[in-house]
Protein backbone atom coordinates (compact mmCIF):
# COMPACT_ATOMS: atom_id res chain seq x y z
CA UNK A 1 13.78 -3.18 0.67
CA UNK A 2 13.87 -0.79 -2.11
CA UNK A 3 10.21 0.02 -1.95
CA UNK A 4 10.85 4.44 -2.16
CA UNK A 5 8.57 6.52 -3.23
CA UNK A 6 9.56 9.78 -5.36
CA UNK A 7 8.49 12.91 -3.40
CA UNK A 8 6.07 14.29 -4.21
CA UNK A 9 4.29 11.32 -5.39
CA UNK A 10 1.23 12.29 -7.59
CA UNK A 11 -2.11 10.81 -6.53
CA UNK A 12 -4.26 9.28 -8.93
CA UNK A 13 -7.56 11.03 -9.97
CA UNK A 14 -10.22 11.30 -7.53
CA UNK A 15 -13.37 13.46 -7.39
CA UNK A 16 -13.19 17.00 -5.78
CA UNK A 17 -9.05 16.56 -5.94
CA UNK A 18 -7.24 18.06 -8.78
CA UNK A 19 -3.78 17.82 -9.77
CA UNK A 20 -3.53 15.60 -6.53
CA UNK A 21 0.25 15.56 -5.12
CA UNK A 22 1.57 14.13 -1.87
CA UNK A 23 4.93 15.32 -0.32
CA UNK A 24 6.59 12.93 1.91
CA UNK A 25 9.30 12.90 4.63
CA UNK A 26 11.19 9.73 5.79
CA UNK A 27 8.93 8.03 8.85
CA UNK A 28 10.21 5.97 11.72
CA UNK A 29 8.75 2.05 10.55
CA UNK A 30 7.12 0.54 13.54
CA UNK A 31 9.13 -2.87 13.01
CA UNK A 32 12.67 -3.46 11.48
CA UNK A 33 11.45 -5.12 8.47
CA UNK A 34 9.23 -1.84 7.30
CA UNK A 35 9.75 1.07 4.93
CA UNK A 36 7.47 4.45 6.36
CA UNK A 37 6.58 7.38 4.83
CA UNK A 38 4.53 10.97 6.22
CA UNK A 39 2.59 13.03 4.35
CA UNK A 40 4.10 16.40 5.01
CA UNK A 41 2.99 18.88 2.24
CA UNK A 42 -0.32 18.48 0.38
CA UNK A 43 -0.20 20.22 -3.44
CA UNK A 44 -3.12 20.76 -5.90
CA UNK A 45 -6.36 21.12 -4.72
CA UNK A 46 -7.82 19.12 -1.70
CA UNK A 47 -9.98 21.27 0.40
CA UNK A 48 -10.78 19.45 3.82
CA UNK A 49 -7.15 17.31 3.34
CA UNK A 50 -4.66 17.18 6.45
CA UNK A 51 -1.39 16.38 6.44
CA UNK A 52 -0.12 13.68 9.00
CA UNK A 53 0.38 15.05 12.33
CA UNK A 54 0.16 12.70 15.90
CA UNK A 55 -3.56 12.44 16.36
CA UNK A 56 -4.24 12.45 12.73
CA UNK A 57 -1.84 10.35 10.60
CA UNK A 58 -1.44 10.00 6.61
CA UNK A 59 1.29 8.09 6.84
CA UNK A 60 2.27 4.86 4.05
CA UNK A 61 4.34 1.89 5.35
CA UNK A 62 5.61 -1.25 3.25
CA UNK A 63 6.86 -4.25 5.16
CA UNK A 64 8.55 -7.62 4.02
CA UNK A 65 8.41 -10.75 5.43
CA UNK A 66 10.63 -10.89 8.55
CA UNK A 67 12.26 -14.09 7.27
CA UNK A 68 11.98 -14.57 3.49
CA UNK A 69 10.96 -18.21 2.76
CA UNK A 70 12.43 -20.71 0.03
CA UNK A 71 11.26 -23.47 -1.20
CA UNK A 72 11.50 -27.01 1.09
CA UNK A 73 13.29 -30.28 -0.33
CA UNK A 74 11.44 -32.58 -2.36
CA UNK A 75 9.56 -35.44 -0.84
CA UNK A 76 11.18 -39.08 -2.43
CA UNK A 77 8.25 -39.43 -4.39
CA UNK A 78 9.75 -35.82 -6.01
CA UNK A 79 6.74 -33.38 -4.75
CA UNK A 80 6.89 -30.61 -2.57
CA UNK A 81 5.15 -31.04 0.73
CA UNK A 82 4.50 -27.54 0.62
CA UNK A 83 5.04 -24.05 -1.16
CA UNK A 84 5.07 -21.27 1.77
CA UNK A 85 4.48 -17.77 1.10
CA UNK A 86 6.25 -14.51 1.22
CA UNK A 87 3.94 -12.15 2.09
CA UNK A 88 4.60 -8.19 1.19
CA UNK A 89 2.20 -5.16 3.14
CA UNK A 90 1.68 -1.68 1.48
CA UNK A 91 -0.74 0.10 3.62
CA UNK A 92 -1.47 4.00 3.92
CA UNK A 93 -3.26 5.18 7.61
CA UNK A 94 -5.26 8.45 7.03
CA UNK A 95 -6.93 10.25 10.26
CA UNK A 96 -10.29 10.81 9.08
CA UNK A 97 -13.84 12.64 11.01
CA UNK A 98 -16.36 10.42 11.34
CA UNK A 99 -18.74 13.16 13.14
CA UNK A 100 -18.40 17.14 13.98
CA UNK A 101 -17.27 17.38 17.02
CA UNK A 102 -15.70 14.20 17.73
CA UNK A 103 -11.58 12.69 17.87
CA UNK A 104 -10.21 11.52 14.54
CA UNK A 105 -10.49 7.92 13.50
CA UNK A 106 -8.26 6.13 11.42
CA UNK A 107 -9.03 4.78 8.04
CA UNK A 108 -6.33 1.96 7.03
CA UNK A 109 -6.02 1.33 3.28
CA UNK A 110 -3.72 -2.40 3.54
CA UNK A 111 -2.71 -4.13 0.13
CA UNK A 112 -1.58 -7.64 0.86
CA UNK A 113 0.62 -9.52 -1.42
CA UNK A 114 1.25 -13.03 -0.98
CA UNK A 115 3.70 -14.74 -3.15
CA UNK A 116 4.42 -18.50 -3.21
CA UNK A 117 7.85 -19.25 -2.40
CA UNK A 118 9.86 -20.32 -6.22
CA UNK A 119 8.03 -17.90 -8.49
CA UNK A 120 10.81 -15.15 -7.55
CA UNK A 121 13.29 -17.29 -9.35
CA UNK A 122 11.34 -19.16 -11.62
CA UNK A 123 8.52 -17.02 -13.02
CA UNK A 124 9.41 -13.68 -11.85
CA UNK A 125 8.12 -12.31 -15.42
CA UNK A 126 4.56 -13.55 -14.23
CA UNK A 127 4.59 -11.83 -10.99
CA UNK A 128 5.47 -8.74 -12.40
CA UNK A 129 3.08 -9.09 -14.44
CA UNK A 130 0.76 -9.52 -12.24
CA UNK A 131 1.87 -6.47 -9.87
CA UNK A 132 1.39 -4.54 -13.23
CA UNK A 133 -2.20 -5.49 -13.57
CA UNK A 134 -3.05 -4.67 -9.96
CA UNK A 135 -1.37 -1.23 -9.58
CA UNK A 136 -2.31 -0.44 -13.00
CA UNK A 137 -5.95 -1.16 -12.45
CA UNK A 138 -6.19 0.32 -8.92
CA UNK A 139 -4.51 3.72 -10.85
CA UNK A 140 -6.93 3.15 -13.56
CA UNK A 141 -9.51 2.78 -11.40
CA UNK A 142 -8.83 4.82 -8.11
CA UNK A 143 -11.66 7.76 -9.13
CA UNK A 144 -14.26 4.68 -9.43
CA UNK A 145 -13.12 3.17 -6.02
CA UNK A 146 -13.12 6.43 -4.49
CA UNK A 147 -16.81 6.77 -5.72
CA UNK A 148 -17.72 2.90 -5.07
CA UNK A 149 -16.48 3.37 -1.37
CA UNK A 150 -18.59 6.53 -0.72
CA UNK A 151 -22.06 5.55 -2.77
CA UNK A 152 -21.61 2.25 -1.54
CA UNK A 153 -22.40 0.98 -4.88
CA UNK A 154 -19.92 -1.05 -6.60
């Protein structure tokens, strides 16, 4: 997998964090078929922000599929019976407080792509295209998210 994020990765704008930035240290994955990440060092300014310790993780992990699936053989009449799906995980876990006083709970942040088996070899332009969309937008649009998520208005 050569999902690796640069260290420090800088976040995307969000209100009350400026000049977001992320440090990270090599994680243990919790399968084989995983990538993980810690958040160590926090830079900028994010008053109230931990960094990932054992009760209160900010940790990122990207999996694979644990067996990457082609394409079956053509039926006689020369259609697939079916197109299966590779399905990649990005996901960050962040410890947050849901009330003074009490334990951490944890948030979980999990982007899900599914890609049908084929369009790696024969339209990989269009699903990097469409990866660029996605990340672009959710950079684009991370401070509105952010405030969507807390207002509760979208």
């Amino acid at each position: 997998m050569t999902w690796s994020p640069a260290s420090p990765v800088t976040g995307s704008p969000q209100t009350g964090l400026t000049s977001p930035t992320y440090t990270l240290a090599t994680d243990v994955a919790p399968d084989v078929n995983g990538v993980a990440r810690a958040v160590t060092t926090l830079g900028g300014t994010q008053t109230g922000v931990e960094v990932s310790s054992t009760s209160n993780p900010f940790t990122m992990l990207a999996t694979r599929p644990k067996v990457l699936r082609t394409l079956p053989g053509l039926l006689a009449n020369g259609q697939l019976p079916s197109v299966p799906k590779n399905t990649w995980i990005v996901s960050v876990r962040k410890g947050v407080d849901v009330l003074s006083g009490q334990p951490k709970q944890v948030m979980l942040a999990r982007l899900e792509i599914s890609v049908p088996a084929g369009a790696d070899v024969a339209d990989p332009e269009s699903v990097r295209a469409a990866l660029s969309l996605l990340v672009g937008s959710l950079w684009e649009q991370s401070n509105g998210l952010g405030n969507a998520i807390i207002s509760g208005v979208i």
